[in-house]
Protein backbone atom coordinates (compact mmCIF):
# COMPACT_ATOMS: atom_id res chain seq x y z
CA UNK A 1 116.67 93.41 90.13
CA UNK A 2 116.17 89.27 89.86
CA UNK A 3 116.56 87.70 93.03
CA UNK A 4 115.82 90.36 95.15
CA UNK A 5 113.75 90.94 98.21
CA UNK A 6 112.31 93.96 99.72
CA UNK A 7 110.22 94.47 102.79
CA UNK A 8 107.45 96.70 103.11
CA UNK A 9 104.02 96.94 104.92
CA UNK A 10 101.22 97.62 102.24
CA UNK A 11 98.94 95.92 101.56
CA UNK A 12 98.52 93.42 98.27
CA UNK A 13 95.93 95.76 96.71
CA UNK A 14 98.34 99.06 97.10
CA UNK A 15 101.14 96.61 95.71
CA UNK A 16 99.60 95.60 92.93
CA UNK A 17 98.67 99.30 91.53
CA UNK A 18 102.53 99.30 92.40
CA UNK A 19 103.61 96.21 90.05
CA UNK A 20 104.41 96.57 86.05
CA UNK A 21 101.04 95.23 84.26
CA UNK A 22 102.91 91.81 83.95
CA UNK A 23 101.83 91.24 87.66
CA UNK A 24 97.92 89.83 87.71
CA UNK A 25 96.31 89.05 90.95
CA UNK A 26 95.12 85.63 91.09
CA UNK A 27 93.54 85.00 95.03
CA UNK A 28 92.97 87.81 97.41
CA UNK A 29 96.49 86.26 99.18
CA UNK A 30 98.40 86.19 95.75
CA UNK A 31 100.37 88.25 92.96
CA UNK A 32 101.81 86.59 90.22
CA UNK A 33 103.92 87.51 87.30
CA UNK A 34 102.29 86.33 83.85
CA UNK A 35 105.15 86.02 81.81
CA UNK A 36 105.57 82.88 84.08
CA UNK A 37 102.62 81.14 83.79
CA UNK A 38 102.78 77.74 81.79
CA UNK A 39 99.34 76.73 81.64
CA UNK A 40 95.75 77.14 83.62
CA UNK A 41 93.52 73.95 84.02
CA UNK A 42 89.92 74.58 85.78
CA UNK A 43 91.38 77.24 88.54
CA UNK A 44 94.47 75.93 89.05
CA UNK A 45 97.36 77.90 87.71
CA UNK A 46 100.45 76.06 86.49
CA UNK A 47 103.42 78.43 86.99
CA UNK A 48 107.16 77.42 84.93
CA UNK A 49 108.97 76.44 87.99
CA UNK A 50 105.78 73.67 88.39
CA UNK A 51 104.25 75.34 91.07
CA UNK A 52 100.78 75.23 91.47
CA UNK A 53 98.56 77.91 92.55
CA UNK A 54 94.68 77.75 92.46
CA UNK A 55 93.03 81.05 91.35
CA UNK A 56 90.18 82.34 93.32
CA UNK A 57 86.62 82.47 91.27
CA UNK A 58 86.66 86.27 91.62
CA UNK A 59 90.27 86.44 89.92
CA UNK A 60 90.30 83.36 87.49
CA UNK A 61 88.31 85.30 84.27
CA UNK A 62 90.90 88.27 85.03
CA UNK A 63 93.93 86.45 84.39
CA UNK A 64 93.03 84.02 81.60
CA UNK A 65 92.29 87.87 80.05
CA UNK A 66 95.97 88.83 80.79
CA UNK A 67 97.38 86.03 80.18
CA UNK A 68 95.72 85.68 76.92
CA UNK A 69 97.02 89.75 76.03
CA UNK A 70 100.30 89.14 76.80
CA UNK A 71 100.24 85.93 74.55
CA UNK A 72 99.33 88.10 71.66
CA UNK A 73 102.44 90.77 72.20
C-alpha cells in the first residue's frame, strides 16, 4: 500500500474518521501521519522528509497529545 494514490471526493473530516489512529489532523486543510513527525517547534510541525507544516491553533494541543501517545507505545 506505500506509494499509492487514490482519488475520492469526501471531505477531510469523513477521511479522517476513515484513517488508522496514526493519522492526526493538524490544519483544517491537512492530515498527517504521526509516526512521521520529527519534531514540533511553536506550531510548526517538522515532518522526517524536512517538510514543514504549521499546525492550526485549534489542532496544535491535539497532536502534541498523539504524538506524545504514540511515543509511549
Amino acid at each position: 500500500m506505500k506509494n499509492m494514490a487514490y482519488a475520492e471526493r469526501v471531505s477531510l473530516g469523513e477521511m479522517e474518521k476513515r484513517l488508522p489512529p496514526q493519522f492526526v489532523r493538524c490544519h483544517k486543510s491537512y492530515i498527517i501521519n504521526i509516526v512521521y513527525v520529527d519534531s514540533i517547534v511553536g506550531s510548526l510541525i517538522y515532518m522526517a522528509d524536512g517538510t514543514r507544516i504549521v499546525a492550526g491553533r485549534k489542532y496544535l494541543a491535539d497532536v502534541r497529545k498523539e504524538l506524545l501517545a504514540f511515543a509511549q507505545k
